[in-house]
Protein backbone atom coordinates (compact mmCIF):
# COMPACT_ATOMS: atom_id res chain seq x y z
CA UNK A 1 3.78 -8.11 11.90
CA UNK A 2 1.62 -6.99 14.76
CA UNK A 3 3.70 -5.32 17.37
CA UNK A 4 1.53 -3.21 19.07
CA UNK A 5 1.90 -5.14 22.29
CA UNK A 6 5.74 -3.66 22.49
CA UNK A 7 5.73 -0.37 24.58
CA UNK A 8 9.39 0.12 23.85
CA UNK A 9 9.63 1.91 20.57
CA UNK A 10 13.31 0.54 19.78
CA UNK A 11 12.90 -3.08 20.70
CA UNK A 12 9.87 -2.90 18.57
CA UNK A 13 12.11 -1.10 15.84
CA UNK A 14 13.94 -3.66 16.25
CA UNK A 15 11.35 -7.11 15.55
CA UNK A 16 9.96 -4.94 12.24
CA UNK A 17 13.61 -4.22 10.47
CA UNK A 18 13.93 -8.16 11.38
CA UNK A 19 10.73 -9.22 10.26
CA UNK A 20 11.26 -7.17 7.11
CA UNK A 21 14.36 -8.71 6.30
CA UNK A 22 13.05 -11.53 6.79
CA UNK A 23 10.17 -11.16 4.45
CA UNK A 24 10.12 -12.92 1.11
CA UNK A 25 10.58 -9.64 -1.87
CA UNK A 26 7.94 -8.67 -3.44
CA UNK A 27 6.90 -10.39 -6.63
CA UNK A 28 8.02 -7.98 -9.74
CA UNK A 29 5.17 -6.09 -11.65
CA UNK A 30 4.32 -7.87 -15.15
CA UNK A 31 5.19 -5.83 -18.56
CA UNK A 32 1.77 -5.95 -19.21
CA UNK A 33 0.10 -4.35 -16.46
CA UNK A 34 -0.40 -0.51 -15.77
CA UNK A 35 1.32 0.53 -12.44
CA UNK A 36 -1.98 2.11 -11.82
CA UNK A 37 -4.42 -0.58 -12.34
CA UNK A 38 -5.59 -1.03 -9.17
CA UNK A 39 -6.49 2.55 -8.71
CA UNK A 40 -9.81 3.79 -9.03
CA UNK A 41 -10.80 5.33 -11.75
CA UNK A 42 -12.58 8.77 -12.08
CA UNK A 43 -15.89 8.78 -13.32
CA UNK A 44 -15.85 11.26 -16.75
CA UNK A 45 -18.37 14.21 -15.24
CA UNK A 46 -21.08 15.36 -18.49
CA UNK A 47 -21.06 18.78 -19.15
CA UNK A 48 -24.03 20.72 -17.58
CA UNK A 49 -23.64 18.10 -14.75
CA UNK A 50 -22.71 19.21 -10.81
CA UNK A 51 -20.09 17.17 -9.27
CA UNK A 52 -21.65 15.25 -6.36
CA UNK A 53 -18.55 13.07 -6.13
């Protein structure tokens, strides 16, 4: 919800709890799936190698 056209920060408190409650949950995480898989992964650094990244 874009409410940065609301100066007053309690009406616009307000329209976000709403909108939230509003909001359809979340879909639950499958069994299968890592709760980090969308992380990115770190690159495995070679010995004798500097670490540019």
């Amino acid at each position: 919800m874009n409410t940065t056209h609301i100066k007053d920060t309690d009406e616009r408190k307000k329209l976000k709890r709403a909108a939230r409650k509003k909001a359809t949950p979340l879909a639950k995480r499958a069994a299968d799936v890592a709760r980090g898989s969308q992380k990115r992964k770190v690159r495995k650094v070679v010995k004798g190698q500097t670490k540019k990244r």
